[in-house]
Protein backbone atom coordinates (compact mmCIF):
# COMPACT_ATOMS: atom_id res chain seq x y z
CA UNK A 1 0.00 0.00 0.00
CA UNK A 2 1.17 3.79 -0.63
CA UNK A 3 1.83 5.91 1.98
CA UNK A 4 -1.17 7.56 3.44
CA UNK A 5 -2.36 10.72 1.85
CA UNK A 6 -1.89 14.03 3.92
CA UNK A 7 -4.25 16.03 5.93
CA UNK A 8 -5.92 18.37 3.67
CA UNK A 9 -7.87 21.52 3.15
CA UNK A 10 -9.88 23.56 0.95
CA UNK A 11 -9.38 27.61 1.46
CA UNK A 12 -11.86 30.35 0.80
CA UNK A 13 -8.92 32.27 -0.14
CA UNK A 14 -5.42 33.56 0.78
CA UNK A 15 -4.09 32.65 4.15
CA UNK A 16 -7.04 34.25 6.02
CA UNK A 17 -9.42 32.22 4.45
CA UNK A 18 -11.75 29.60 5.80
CA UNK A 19 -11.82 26.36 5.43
CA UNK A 20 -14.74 25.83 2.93
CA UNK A 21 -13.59 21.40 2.80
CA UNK A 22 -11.50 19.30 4.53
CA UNK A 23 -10.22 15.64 4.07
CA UNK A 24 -11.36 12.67 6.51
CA UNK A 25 -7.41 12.67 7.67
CA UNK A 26 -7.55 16.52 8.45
CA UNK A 27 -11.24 16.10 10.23
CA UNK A 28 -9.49 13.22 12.72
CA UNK A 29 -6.90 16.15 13.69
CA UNK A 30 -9.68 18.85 14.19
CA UNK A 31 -10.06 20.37 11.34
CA UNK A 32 -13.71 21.75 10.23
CA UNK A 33 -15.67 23.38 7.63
CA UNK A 34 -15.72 27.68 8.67
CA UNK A 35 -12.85 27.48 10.70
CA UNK A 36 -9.89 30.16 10.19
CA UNK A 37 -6.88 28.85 7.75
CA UNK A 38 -4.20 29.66 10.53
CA UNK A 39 -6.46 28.54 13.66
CA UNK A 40 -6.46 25.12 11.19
CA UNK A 41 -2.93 24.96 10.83
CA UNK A 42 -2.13 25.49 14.42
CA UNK A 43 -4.76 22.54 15.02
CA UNK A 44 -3.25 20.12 12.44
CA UNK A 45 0.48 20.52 11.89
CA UNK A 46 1.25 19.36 8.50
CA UNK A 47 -2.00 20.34 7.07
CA UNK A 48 -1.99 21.09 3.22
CA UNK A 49 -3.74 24.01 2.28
CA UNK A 50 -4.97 24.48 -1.51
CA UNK A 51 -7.64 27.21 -2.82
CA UNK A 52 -10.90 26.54 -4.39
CA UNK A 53 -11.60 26.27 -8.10
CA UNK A 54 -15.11 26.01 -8.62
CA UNK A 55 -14.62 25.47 -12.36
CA UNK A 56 -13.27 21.93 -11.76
CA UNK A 57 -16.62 21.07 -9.16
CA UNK A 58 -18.69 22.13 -11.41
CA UNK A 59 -16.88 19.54 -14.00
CA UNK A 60 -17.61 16.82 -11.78
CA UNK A 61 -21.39 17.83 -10.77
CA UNK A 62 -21.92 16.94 -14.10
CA UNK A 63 -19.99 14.05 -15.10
CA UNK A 64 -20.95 12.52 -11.80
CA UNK A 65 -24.78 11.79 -12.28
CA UNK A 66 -24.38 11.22 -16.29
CA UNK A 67 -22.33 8.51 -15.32
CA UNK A 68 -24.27 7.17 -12.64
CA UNK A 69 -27.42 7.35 -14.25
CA UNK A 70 -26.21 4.86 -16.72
CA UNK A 71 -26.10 2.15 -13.97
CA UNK A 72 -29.13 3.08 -11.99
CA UNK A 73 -32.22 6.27 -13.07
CA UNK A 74 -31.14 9.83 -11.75
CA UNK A 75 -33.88 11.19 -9.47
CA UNK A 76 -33.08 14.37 -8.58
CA UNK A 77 -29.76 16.12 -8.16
CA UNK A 78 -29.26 18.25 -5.01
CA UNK A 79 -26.04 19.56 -5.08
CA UNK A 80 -22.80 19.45 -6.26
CA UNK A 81 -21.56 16.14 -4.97
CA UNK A 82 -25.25 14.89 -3.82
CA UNK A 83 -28.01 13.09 -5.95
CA UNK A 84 -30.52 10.32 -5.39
CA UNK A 85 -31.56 7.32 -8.25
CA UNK A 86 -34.28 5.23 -8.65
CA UNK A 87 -34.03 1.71 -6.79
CA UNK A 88 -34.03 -0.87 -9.45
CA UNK A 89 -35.41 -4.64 -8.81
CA UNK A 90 -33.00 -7.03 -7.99
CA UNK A 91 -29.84 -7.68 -5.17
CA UNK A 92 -29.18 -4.24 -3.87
CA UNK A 93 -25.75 -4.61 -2.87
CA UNK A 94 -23.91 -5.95 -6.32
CA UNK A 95 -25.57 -2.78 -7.83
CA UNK A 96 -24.25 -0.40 -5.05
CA UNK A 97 -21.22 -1.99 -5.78
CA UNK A 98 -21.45 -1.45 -9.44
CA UNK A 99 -22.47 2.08 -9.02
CA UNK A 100 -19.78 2.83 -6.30
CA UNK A 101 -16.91 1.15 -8.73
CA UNK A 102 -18.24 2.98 -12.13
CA UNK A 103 -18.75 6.98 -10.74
CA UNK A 104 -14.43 6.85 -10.10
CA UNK A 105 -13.17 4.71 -12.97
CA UNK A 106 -14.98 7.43 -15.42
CA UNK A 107 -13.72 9.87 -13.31
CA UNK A 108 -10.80 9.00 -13.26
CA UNK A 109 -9.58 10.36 -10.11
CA UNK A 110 -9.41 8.45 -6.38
CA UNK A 111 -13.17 10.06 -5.79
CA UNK A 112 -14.85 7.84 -3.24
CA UNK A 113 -18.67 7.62 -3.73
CA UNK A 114 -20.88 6.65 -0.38
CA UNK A 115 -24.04 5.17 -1.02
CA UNK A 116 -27.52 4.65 0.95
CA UNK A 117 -30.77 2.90 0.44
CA UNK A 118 -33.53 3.70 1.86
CA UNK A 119 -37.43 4.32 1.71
CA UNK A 120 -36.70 7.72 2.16
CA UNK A 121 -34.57 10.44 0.44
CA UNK A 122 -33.76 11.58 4.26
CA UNK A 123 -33.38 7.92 5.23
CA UNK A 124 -31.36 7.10 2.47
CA UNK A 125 -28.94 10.44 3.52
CA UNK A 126 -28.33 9.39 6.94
CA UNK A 127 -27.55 5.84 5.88
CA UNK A 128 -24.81 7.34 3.44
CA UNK A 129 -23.50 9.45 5.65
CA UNK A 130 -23.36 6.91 8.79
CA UNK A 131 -20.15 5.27 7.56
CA UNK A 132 -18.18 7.32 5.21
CA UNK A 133 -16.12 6.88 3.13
CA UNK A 134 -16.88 4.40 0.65
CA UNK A 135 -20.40 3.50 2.54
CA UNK A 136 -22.76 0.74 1.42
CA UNK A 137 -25.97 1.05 3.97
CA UNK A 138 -29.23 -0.17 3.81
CA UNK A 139 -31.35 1.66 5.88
CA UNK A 140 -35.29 0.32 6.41
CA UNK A 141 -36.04 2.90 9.04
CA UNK A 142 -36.70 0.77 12.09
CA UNK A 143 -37.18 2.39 15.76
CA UNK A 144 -33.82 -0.11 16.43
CA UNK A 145 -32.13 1.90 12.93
CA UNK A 146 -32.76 5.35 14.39
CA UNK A 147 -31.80 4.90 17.62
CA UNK A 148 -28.17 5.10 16.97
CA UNK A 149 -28.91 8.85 15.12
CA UNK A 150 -29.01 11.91 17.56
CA UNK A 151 -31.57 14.38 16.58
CA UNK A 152 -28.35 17.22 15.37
CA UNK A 153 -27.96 14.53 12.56
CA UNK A 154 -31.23 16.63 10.89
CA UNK A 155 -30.66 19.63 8.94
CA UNK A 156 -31.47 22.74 10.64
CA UNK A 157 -31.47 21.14 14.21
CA UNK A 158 -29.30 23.61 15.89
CA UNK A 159 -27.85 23.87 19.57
CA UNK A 160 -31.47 26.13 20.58
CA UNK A 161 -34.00 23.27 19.11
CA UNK A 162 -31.67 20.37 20.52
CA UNK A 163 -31.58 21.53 23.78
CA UNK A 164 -35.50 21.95 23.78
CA UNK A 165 -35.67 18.38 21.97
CA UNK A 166 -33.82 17.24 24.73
CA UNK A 167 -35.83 18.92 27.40
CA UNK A 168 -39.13 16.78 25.80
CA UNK A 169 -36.78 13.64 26.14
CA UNK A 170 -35.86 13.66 22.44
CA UNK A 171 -32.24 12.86 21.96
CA UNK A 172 -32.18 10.63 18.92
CA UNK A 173 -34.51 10.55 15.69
CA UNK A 174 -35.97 7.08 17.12
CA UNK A 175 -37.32 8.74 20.50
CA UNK A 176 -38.48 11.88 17.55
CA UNK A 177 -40.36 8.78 15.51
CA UNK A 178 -41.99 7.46 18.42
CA UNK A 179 -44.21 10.62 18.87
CA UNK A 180 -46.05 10.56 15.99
CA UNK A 181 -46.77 13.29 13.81
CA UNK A 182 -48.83 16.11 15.50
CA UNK A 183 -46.78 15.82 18.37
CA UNK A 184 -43.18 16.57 15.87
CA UNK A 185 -45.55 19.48 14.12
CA UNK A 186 -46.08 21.09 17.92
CA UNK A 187 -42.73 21.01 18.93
CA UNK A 188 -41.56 22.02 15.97
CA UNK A 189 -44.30 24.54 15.30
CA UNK A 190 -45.51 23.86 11.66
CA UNK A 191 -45.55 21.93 8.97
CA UNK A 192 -41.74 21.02 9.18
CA UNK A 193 -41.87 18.99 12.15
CA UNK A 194 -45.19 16.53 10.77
CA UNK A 195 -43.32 16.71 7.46
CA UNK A 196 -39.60 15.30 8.89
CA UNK A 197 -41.75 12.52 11.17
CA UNK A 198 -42.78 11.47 7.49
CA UNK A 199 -39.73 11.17 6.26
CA UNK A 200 -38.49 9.20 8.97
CA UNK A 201 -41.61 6.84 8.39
CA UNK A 202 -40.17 6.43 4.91
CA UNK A 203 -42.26 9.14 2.93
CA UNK A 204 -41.18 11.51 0.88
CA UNK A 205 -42.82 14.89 1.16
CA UNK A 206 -43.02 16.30 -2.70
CA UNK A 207 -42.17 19.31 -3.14
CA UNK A 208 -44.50 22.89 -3.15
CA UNK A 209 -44.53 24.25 -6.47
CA UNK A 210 -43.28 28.04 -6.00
CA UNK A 211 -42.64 31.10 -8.44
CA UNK A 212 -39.53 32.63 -7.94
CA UNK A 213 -39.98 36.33 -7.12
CA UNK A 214 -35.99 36.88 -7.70
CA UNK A 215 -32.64 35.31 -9.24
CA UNK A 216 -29.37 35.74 -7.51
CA UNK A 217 -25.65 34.61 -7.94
CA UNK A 218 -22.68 34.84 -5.06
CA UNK A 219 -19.49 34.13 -5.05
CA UNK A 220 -16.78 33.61 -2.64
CA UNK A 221 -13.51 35.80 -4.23
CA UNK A 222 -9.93 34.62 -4.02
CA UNK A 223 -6.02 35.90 -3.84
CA UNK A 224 -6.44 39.12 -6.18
CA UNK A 225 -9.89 39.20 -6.58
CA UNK A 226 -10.94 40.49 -3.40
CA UNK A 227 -9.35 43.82 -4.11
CA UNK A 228 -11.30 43.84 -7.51
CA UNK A 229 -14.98 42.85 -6.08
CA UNK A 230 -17.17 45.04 -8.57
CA UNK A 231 -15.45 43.71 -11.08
CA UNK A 232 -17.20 40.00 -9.75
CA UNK A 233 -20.16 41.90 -9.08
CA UNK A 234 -20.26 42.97 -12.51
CA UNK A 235 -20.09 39.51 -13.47
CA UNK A 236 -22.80 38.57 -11.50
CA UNK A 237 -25.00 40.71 -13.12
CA UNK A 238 -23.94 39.48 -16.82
CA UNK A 239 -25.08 35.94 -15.45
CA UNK A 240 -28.20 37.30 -14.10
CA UNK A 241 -29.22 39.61 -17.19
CA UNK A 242 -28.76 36.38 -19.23
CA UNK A 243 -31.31 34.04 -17.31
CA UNK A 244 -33.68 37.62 -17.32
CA UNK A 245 -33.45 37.65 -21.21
CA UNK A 246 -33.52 33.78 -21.53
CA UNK A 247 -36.80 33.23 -19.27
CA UNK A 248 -38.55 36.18 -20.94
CA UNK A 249 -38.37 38.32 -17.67
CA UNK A 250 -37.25 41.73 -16.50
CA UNK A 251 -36.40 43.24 -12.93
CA UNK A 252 -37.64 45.87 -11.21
CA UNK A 253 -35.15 45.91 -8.74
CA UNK A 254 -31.00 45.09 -8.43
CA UNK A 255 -29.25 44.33 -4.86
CA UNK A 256 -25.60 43.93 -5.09
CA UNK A 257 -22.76 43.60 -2.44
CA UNK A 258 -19.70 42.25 -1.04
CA UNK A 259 -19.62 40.68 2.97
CA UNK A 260 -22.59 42.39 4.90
CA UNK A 261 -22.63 45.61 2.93
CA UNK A 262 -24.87 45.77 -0.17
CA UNK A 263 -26.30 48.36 -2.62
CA UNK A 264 -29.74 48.86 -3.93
CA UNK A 265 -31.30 50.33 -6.90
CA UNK A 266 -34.90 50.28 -8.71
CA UNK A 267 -34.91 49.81 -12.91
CA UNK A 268 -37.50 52.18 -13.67
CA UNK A 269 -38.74 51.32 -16.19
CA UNK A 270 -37.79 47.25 -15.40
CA UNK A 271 -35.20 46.07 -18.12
CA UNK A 272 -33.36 43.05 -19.06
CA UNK A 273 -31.06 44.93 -20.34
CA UNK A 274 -27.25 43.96 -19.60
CA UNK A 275 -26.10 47.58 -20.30
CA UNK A 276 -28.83 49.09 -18.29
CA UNK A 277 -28.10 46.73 -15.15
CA UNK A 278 -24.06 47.51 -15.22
CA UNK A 279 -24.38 50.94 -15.46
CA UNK A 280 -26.89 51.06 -12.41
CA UNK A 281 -25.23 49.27 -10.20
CA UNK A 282 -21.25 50.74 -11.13
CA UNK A 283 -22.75 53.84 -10.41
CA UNK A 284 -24.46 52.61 -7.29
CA UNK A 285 -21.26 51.12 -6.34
CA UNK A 286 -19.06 53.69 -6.58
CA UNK A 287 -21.17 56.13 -4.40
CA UNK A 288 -21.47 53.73 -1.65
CA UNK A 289 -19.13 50.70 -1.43
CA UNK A 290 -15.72 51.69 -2.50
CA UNK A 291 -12.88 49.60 -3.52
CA UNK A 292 -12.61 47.99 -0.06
CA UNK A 293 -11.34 44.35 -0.01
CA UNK A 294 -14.02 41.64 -0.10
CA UNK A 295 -14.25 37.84 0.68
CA UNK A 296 -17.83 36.83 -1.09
CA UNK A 297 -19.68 39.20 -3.16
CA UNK A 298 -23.40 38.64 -4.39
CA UNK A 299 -26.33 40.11 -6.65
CA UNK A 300 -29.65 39.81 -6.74
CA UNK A 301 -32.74 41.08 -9.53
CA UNK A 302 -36.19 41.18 -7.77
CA UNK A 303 -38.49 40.32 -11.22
CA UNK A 304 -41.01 42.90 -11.75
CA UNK A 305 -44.66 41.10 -12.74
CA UNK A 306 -45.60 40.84 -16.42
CA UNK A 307 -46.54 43.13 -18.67
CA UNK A 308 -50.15 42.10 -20.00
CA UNK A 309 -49.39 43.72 -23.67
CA UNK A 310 -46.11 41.63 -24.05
CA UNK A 311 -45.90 38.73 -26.51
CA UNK A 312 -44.60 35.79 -26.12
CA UNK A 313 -43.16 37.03 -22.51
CA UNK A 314 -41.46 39.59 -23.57
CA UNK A 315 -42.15 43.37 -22.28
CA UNK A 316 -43.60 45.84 -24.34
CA UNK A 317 -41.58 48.32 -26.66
CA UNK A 318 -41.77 50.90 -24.14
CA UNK A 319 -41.11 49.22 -21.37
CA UNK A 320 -37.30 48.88 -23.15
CA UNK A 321 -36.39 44.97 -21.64
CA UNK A 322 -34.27 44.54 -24.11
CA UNK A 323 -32.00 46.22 -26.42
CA UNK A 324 -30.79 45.20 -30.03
CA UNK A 325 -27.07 44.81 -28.37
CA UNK A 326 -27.87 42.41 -25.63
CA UNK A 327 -29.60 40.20 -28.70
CA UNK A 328 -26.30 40.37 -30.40
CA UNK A 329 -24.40 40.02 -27.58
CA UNK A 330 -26.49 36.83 -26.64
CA UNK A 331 -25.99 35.09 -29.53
CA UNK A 332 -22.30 35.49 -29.96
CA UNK A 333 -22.05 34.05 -26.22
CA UNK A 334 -24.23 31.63 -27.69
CA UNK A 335 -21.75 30.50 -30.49
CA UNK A 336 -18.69 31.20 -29.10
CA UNK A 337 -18.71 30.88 -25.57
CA UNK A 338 -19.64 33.54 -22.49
CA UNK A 339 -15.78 34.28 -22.16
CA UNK A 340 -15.50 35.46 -25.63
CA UNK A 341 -17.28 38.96 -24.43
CA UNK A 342 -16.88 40.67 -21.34
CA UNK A 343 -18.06 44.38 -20.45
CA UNK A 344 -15.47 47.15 -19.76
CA UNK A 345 -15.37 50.53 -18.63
CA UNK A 346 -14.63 53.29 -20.94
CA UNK A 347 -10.45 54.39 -21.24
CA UNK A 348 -11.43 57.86 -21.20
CA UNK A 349 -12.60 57.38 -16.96
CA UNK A 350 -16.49 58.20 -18.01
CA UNK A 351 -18.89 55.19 -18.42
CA UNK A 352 -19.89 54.73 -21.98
CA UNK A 353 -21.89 51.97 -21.79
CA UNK A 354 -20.48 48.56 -22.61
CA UNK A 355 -16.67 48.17 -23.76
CA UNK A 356 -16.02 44.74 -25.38
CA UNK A 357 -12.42 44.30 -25.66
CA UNK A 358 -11.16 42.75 -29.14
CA UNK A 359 -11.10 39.15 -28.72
CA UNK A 360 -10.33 36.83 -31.82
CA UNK A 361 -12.91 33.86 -31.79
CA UNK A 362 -12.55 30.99 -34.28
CA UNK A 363 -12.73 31.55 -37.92
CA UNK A 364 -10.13 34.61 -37.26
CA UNK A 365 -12.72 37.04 -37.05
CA UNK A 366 -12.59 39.88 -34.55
CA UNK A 367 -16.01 40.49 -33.32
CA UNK A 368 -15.83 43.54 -30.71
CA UNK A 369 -15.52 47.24 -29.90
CA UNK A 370 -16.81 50.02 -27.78
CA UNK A 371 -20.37 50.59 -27.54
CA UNK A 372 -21.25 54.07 -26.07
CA UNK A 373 -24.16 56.03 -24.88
CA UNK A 374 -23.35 58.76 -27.45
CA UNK A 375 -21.94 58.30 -30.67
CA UNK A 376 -19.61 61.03 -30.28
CA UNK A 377 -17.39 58.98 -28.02
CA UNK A 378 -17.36 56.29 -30.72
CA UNK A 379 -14.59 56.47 -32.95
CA UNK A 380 -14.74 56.12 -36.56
CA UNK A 381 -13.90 54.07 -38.93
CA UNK A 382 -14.75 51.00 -36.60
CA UNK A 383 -16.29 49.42 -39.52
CA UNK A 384 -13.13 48.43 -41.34
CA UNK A 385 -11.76 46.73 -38.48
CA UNK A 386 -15.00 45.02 -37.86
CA UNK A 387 -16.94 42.32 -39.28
CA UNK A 388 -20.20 44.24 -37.93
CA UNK A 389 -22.17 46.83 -38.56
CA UNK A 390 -22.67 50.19 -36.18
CA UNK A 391 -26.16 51.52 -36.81
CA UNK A 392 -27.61 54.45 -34.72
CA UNK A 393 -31.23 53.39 -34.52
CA UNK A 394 -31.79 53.67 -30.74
CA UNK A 395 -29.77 56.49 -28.25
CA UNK A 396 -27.82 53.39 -27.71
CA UNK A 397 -25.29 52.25 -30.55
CA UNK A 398 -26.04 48.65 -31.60
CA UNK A 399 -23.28 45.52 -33.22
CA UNK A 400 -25.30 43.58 -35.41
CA UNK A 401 -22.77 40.40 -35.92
CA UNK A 402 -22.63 38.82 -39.12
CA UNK A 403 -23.76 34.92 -38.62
């Protein structure tokens, strides 16, 4: 056998991160998820600490359940590194063990996959969890089964509700199961309690249809980038202008931040609109936030209700969702990838709209250049560097890209 592999960590970012993941060798020295990167060090000498890069999770939340699906039905996929399948008929064990060899060998990495049945999605949670790594649990949810569970094993049990759990004589989920459902829904004051005695009875509780009132992006910034937060912010917004446009929707209302602090502005009238969006909240930013350093930043659009004269989803003309640039700009991300635009600020240290840096994309074309709020900051002859053609038919100039 090799020699064992060192305790490690995953870092928010820099050394005064957090840690954000931690190995099963750093976890048997102390180490834990929120704690600070030198308070970790000091508890595990020898720890390794690397940063994040969500790029590469994201890579496996979706090779992870194609792959799996193949051996057993996907269900549902919660989060990145957390799904549930479909029990098929037959031995259950062989196929856990044919599901548990075939998510690392496509992989191709050491990943270790733990793996729960149950009648339950909850059930089938705490059995993978009860063992890990590498677990194989069946769980059928017997009074005996539970009784080795304490009730902080269930999401959103904190110190406050274990201690009054505990008070009622409720220590693990099998004395929780034993009272029956109105009596969970009265401690628990609602729906939540009845509905997690059901899922300990081996029900699943399906889920209540809801309309989102709001879309919103964070992210947690690293090394450089937390002197450069509104330039992540501005990001954010991009991504959330996108889903606006794609779902046919438009936003009264942008909230945008970095740590605790946050700015807020209304979109009167509500827009879509990429350029409108950036421009609101730069300006918002710079009046109020600064350039201070930042370790997550976040935005959120609150979606304004639908106009009854739009077509097919979209708002009316002069309600201005959308402009003939963020079409353009939308279908070249389409083609060619998000990365191969980006919005700028103007060289000249006024906004001007959106800047789109030249960027070569295949075929050797170069796509971009400045877009302004007033043509006399756009400077002619663009058009014979361009494959596109500048047309003033709105106050804001337009790139119509050549398919």
């Amino acid at each position: 056998m090799g020699a064992p592999s060192p305790p490690l960590a995953v870092a928010s970012g820099g050394t005064g991160g957090s840690v954000i993941a931690c190995s099963y060798a750093a976890k048997s020295k102390g180490v834990h998820r929120g704690q600070k990167i030198p308070e970790a060090r000091l508890t595990c000498p020898g720890l390794v600490v690397v940063p994040q890069h969500p790029p590469t999770y994201v890579d496996y939340h979706k090779k992870m359940p194609a792959v799996a699906d193949e051996v057993v039905p996907l269900r549902h996929t919660f989060s990145v590194d957390e799904a549930a399948f479909e029990l098929l008929p037959g031995p259950v064990m062989p196929l856990l063990d044919r599901l548990g060899e075939a998510v690392p060998a496509a992989l191709g990495e050491p990943v270790q996959v733990s793996l729960g049945v149950a009648p339950s999605i909850l059930l089938a949670k705490l059995a993978a969890e009860s063992a890990k790594p590498r677990t194989r649990r069946v769980l059928h949810g017997t009074d005996d089964e539970l009784a080795e569970f304490p009730v902080q094993e269930l999401a959103g049990v904190g110190p406050a509700m274990t201690a009054k759990l505990q008070k009622n004589g409720i220590r693990t989920l099998a004395d929780l199961h034993r009272l029956g459902p109105a009596t969970a829904r009265a401690l628990w004051g609602g729906r939540h309690g009845r509905d997690l005695w059901m899922e300990l009875d081996g029900m699943d509780i399906p889920p209540v249809a809801t309309r989102s009132q709001s879309f919103s992006h964070a992210r947690v910034l690293v090394g450089r980038e937390r002197s450069r937060p509104l330039e992540a912010v501005r990001g954010l917004v991009v991504l959330l202008g996108e889903r606006l446009r794609a779902e046919a929707r438009a936003c009264r209302q942008v909230h945008a931040g970095g740590d605790s602090q946050g700015v807020r502005v209304t979109v009167e009238p509500p827009s879509a609109s990429e350029r409108v969006l950036l421009k609101l909240v730069t300006h918002a930013w710079g009046r109020e936030m600064g350039e201070s350093e930042r370790g997550t930043v976040w935005a959120q659009v609150l979606l304004a209700k639908r106009s009854a004269s739009a077509e097919g989803g979209w708002w009316s003309e002069g309600e201005t969702a959308v402009t003939p640039l963020d079409v353009a700009v939308d279908r070249v991300r389409a083609r060619f990838g998000r990365e191969r635009l980006a919005p700028g600020y103007a060289t000249w240290g006024m906004w001007a709209g959106q800047k789109i840096s030249f960027v070569r994309v295949p075929g050797g074309r170069v796509l971009l250049s400045v877009v302004s709020l007033s043509p006399h900051y756009v400077k002619p002859p663009l058009e014979s560097h361009l494959p596109c053609l500048l047309s003033e038919s709105s106050p804001v100039w337009s790139i119509l890209v050549h398919d």
